[in-house]
PDB file of N, CA and C in Angstrom:
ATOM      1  N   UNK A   1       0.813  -1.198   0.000  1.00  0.00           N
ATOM      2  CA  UNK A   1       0.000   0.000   0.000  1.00  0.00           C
ATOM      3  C   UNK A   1       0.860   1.267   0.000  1.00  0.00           C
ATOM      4  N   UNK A   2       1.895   1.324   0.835  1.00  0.00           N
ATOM      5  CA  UNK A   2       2.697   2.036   0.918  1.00  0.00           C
ATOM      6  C   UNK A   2       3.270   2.605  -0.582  1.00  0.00           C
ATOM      7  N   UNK A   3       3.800   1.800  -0.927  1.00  0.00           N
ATOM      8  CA  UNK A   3       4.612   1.986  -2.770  1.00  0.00           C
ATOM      9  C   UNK A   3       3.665   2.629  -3.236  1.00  0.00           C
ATOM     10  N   UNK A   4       2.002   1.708  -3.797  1.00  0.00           N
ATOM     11  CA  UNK A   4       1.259   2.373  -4.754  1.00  0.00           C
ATOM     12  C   UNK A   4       1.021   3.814  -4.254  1.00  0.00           C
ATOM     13  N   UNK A   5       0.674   4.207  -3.034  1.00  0.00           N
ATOM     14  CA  UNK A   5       0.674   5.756  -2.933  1.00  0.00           C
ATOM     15  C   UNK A   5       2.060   6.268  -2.672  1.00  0.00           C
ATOM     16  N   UNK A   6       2.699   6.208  -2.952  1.00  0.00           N
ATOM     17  CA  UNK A   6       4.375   7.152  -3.136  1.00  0.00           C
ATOM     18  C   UNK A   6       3.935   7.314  -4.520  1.00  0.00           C
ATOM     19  N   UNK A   7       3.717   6.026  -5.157  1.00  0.00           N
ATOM     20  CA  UNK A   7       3.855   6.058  -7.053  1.00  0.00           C
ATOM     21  C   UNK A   7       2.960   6.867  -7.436  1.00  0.00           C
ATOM     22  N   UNK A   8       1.382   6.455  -7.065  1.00  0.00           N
ATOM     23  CA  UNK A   8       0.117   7.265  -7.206  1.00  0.00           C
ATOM     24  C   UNK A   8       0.368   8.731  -7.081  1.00  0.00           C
ATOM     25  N   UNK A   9       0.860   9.345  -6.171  1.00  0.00           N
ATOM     26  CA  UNK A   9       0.836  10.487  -5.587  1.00  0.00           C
ATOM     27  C   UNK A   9       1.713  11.292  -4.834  1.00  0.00           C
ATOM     28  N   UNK A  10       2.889  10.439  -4.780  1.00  0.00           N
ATOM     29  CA  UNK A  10       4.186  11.414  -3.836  1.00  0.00           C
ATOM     30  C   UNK A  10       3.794  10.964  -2.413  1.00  0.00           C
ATOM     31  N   UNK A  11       2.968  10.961  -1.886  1.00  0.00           N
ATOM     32  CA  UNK A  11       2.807  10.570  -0.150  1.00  0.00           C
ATOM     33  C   UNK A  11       3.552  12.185   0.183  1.00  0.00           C
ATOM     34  N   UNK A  12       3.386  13.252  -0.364  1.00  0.00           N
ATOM     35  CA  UNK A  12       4.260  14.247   0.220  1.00  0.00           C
ATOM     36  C   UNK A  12       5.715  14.216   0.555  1.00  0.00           C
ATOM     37  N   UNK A  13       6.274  13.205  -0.133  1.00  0.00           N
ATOM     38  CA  UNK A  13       7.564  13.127  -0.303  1.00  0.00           C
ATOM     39  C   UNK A  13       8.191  13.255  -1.756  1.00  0.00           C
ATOM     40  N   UNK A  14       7.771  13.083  -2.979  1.00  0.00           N
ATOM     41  CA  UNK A  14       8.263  13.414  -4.304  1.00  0.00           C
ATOM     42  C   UNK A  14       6.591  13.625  -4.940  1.00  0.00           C
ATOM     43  N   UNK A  15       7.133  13.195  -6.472  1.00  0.00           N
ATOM     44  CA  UNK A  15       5.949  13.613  -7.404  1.00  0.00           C
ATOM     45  C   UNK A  15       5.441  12.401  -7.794  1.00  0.00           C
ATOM     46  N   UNK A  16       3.795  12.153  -8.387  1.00  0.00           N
ATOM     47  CA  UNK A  16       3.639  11.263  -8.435  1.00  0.00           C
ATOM     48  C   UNK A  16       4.244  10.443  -9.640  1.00  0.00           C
ATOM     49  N   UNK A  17       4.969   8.877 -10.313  1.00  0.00           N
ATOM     50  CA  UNK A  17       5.922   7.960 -10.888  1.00  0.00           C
ATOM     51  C   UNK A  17       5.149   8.737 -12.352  1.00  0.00           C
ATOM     52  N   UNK A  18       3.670   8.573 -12.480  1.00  0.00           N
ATOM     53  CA  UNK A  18       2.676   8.614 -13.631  1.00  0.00           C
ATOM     54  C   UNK A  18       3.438  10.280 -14.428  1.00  0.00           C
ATOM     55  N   UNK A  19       3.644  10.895 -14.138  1.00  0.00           N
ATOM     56  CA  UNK A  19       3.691  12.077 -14.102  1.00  0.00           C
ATOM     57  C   UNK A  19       4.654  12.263 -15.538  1.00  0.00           C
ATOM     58  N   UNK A  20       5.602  11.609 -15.413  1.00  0.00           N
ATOM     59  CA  UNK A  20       6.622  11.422 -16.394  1.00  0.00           C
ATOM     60  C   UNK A  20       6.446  10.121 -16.794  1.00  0.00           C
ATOM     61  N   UNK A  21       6.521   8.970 -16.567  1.00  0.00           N
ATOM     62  CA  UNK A  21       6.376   7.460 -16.700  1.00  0.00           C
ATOM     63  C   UNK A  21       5.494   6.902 -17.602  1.00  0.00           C
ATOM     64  N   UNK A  22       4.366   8.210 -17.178  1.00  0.00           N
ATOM     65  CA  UNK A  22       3.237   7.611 -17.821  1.00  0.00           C
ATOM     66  C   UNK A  22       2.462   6.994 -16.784  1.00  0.00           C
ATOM     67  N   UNK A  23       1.132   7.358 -17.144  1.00  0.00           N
ATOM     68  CA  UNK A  23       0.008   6.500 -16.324  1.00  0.00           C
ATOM     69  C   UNK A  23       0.047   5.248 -15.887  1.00  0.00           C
ATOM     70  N   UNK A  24       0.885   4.570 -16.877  1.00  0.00           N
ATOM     71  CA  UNK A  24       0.791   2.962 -16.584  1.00  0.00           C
ATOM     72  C   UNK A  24       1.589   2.710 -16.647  1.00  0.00           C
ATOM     73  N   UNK A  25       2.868   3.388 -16.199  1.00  0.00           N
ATOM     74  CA  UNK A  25       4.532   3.445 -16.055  1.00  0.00           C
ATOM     75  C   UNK A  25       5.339   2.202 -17.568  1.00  0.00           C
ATOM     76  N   UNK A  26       4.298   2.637 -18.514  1.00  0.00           N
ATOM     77  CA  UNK A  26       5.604   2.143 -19.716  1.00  0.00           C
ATOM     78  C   UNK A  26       6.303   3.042 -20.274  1.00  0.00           C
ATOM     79  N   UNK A  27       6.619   4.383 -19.649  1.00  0.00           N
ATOM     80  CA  UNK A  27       7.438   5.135 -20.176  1.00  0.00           C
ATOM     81  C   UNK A  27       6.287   5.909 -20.838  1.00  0.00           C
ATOM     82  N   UNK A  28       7.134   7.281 -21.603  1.00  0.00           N
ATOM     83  CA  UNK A  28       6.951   8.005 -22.220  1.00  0.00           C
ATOM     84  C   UNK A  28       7.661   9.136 -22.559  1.00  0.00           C
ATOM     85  N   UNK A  29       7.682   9.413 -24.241  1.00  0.00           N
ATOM     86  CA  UNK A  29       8.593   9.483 -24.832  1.00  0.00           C
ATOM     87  C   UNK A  29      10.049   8.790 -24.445  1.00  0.00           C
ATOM     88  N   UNK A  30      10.900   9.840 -24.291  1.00  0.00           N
ATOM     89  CA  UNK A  30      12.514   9.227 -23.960  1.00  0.00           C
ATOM     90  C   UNK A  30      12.533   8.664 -22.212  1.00  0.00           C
ATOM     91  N   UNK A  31      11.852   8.641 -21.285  1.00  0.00           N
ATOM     92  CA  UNK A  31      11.543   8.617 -20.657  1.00  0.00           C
ATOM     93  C   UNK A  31      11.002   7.304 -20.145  1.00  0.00           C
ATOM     94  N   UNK A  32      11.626   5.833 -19.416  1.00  0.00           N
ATOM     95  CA  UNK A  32      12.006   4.835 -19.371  1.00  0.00           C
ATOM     96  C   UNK A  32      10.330   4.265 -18.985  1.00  0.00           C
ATOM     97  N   UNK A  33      10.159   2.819 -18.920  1.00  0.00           N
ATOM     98  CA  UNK A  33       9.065   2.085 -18.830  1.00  0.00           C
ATOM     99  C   UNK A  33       9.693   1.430 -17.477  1.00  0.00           C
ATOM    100  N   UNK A  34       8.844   1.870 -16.087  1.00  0.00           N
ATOM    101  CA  UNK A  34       9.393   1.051 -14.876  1.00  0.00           C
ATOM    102  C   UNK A  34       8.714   0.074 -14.404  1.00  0.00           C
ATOM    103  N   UNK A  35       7.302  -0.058 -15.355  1.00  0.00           N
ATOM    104  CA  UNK A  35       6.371  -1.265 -15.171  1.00  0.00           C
ATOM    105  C   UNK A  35       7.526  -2.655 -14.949  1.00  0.00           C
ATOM    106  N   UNK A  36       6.775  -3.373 -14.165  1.00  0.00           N
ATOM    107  CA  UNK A  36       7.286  -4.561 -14.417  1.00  0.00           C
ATOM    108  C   UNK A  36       9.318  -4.984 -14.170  1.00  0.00           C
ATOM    109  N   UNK A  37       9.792  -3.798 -14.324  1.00  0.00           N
ATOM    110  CA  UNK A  37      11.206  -4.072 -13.322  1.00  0.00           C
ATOM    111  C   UNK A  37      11.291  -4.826 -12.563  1.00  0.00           C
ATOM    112  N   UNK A  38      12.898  -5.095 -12.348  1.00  0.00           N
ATOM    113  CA  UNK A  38      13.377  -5.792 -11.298  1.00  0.00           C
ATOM    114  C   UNK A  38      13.369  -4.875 -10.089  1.00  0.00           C
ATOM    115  N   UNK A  39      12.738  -4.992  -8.852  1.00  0.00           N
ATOM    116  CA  UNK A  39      13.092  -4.150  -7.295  1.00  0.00           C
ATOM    117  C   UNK A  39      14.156  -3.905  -7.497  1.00  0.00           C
ATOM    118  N   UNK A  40      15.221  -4.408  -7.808  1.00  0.00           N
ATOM    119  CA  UNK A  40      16.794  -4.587  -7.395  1.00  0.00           C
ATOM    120  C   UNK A  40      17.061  -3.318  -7.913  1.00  0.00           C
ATOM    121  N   UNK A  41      16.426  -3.466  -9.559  1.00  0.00           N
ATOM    122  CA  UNK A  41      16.968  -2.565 -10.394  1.00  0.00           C
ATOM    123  C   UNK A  41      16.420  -0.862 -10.346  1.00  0.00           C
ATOM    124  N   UNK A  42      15.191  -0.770  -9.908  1.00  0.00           N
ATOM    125  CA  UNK A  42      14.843   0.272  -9.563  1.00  0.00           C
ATOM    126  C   UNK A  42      15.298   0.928  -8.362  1.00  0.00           C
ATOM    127  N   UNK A  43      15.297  -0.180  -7.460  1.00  0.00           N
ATOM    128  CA  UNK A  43      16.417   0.672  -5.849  1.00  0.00           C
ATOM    129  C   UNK A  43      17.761   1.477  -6.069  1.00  0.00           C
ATOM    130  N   UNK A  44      18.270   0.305  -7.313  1.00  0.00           N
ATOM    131  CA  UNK A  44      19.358   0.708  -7.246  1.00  0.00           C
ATOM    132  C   UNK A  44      19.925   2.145  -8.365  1.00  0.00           C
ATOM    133  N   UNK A  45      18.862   2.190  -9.335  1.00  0.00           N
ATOM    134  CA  UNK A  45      18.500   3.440 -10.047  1.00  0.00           C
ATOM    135  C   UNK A  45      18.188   4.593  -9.385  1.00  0.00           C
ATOM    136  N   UNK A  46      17.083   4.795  -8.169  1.00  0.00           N
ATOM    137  CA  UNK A  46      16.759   5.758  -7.012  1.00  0.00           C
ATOM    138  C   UNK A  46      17.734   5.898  -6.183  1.00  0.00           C
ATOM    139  N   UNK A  47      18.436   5.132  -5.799  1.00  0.00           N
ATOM    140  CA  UNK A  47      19.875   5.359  -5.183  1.00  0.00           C
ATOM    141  C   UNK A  47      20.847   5.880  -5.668  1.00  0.00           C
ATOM    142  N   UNK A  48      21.245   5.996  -6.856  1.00  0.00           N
ATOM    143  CA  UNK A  48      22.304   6.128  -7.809  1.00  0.00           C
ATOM    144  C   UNK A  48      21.885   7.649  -7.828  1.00  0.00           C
ATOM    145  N   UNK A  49      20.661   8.153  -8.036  1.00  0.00           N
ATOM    146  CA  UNK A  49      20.264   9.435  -8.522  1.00  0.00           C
ATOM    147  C   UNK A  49      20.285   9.713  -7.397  1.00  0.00           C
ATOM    148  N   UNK A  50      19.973   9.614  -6.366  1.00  0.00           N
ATOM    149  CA  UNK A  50      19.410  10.251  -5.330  1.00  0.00           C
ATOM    150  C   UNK A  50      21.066  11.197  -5.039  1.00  0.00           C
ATOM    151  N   UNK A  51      21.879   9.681  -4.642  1.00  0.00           N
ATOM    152  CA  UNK A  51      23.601   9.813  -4.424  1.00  0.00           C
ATOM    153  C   UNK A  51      24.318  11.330  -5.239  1.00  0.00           C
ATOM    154  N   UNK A  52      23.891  11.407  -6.671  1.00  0.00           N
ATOM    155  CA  UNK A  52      24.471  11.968  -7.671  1.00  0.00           C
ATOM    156  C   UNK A  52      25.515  10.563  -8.417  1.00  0.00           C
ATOM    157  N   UNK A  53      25.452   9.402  -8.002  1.00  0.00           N
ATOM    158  CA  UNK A  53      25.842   8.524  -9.250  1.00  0.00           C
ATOM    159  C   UNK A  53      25.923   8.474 -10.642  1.00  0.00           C
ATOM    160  N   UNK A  54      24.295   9.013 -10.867  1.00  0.00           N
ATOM    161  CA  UNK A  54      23.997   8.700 -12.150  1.00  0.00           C
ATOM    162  C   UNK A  54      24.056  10.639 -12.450  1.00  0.00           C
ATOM    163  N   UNK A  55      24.353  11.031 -13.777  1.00  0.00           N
ATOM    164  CA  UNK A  55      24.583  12.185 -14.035  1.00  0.00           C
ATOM    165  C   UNK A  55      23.815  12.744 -15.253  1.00  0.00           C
ATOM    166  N   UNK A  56      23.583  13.710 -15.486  1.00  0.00           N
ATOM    167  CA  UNK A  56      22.702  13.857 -17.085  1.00  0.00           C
ATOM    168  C   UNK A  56      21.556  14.838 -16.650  1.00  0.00           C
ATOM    169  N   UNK A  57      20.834  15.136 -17.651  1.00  0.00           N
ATOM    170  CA  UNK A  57      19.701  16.167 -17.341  1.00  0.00           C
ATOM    171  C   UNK A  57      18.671  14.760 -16.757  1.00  0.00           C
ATOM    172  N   UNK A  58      18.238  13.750 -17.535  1.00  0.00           N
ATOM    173  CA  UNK A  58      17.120  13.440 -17.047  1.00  0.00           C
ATOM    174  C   UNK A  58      17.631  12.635 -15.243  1.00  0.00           C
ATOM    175  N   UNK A  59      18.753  12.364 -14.859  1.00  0.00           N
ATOM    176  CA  UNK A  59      19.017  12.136 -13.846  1.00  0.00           C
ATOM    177  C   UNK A  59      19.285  13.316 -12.954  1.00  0.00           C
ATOM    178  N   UNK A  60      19.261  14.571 -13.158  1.00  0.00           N
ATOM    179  CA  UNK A  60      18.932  15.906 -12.362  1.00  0.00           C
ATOM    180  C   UNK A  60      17.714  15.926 -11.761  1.00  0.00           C
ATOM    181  N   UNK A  61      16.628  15.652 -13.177  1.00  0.00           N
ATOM    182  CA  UNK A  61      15.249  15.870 -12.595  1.00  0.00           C
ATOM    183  C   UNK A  61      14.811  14.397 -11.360  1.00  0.00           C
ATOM    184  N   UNK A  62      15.691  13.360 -12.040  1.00  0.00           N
ATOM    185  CA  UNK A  62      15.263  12.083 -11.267  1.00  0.00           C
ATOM    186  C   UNK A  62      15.646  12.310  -9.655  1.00  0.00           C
ATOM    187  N   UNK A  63      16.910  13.342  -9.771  1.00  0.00           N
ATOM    188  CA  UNK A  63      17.503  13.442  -8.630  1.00  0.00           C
ATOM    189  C   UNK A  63      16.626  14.019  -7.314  1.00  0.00           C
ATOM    190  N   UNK A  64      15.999  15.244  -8.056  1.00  0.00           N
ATOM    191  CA  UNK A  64      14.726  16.221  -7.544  1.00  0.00           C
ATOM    192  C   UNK A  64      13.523  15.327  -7.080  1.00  0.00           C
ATOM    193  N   UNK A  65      12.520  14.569  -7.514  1.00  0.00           N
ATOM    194  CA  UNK A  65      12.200  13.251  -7.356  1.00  0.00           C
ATOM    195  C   UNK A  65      12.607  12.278  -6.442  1.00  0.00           C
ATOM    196  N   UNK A  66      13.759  11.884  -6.010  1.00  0.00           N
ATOM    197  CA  UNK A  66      14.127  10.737  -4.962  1.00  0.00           C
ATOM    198  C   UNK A  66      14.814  11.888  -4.388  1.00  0.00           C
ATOM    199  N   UNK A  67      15.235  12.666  -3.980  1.00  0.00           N
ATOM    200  CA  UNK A  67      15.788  13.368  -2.667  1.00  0.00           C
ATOM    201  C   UNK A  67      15.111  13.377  -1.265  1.00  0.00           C
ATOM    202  N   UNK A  68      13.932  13.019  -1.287  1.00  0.00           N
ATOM    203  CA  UNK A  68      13.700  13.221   0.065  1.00  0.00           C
ATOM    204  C   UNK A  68      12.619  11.700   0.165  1.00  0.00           C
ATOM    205  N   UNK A  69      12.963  10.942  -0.283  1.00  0.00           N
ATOM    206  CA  UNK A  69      12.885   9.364  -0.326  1.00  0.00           C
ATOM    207  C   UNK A  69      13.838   8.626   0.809  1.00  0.00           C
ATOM    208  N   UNK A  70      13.444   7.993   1.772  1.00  0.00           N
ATOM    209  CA  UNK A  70      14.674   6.848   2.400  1.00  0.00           C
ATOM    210  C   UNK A  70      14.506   5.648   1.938  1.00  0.00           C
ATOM    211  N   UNK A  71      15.202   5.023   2.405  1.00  0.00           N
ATOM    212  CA  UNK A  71      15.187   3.342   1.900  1.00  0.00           C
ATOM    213  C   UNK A  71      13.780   2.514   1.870  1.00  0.00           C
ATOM    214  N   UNK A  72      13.321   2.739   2.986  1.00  0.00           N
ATOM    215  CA  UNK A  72      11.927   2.194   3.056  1.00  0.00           C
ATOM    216  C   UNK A  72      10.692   2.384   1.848  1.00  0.00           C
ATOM    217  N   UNK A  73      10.934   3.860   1.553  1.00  0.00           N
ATOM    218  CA  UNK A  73      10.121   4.234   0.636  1.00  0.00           C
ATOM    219  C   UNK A  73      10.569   3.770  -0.792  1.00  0.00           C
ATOM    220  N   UNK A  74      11.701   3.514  -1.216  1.00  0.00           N
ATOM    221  CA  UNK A  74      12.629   3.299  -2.148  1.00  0.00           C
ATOM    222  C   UNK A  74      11.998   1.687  -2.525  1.00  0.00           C
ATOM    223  N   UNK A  75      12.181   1.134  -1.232  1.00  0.00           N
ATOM    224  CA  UNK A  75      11.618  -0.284  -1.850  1.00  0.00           C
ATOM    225  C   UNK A  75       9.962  -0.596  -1.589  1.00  0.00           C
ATOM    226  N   UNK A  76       9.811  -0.065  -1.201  1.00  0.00           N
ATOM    227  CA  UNK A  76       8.176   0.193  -1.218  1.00  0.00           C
ATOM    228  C   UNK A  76       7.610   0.419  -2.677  1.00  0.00           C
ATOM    229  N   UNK A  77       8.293   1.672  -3.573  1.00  0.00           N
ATOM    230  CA  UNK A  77       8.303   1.793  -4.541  1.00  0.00           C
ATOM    231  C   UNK A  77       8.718   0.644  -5.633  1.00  0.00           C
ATOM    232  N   UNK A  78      10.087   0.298  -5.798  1.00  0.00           N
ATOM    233  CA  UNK A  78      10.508  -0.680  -6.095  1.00  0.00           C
ATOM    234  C   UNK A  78       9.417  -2.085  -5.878  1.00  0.00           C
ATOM    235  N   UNK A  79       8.882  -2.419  -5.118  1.00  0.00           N
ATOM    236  CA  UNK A  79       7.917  -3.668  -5.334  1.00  0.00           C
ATOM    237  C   UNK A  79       6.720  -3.198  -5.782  1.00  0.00           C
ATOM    238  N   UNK A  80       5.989  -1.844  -5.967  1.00  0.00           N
ATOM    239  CA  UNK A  80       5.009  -1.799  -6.383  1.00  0.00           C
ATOM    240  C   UNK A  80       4.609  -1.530  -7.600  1.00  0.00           C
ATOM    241  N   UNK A  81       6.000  -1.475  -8.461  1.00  0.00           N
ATOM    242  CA  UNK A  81       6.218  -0.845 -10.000  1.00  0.00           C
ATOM    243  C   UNK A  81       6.526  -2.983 -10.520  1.00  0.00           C
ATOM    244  N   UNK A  82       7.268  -2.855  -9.425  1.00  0.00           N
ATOM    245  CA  UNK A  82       7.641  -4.389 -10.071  1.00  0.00           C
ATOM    246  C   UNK A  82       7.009  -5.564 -10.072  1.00  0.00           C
ATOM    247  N   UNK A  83       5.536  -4.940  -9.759  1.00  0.00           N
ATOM    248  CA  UNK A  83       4.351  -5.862  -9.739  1.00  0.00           C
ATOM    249  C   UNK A  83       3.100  -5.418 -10.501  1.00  0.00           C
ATOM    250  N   UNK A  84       3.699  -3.935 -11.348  1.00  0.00           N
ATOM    251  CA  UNK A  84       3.111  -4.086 -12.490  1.00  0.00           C
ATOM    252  C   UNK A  84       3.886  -4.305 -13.617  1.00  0.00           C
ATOM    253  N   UNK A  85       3.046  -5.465 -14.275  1.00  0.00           N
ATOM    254  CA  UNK A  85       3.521  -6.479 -15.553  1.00  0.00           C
ATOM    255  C   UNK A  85       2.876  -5.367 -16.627  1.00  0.00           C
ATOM    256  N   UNK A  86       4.338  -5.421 -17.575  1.00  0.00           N
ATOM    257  CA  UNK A  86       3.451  -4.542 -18.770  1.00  0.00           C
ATOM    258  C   UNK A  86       2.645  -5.112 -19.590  1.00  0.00           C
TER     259      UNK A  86
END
């Protein structure tokens, strides 16, 4: 429950996933499809950005987005994207 409202809506901690992702998180435009991911791989994508790992404009905005995310919420997120099948 937790994940789908972070994704749905921010929970007042970021913006809601749909926003850029797309409604049904297969992406849109240049802008990646997180339906159906691996947890692993999305934690470790929100981590990377969050860190400044990952670098680039669309990892600026990603950065803005997971900054005020902790771990809990991270995989909360992470299982609730990765349990939608595209």
């Amino acid at each position: 429950d937790k994940g789908e409202a972070l994704v749905r809506s921010g929970g007042g901690k970021t913006v809601a996933c749909g926003i850029c992702h797309g409604q049904t998180l297969q992406g849109l435009g240049d802008v990646p499809a997180i339906a159906g991911r691996h947890p692993n791989y999305i934690v470790r994508q929100m981590w990377n950005m969050q860190n400044g790992e990952r670098v680039g404009n669309s990892a600026a905005l990603m950065r803005q987005a997971v900054e005020r995310l902790d771990n809990d919420d991270m995989l909360a997120i992470a299982a609730y994207v990765a349990s939608r099948v595209p």
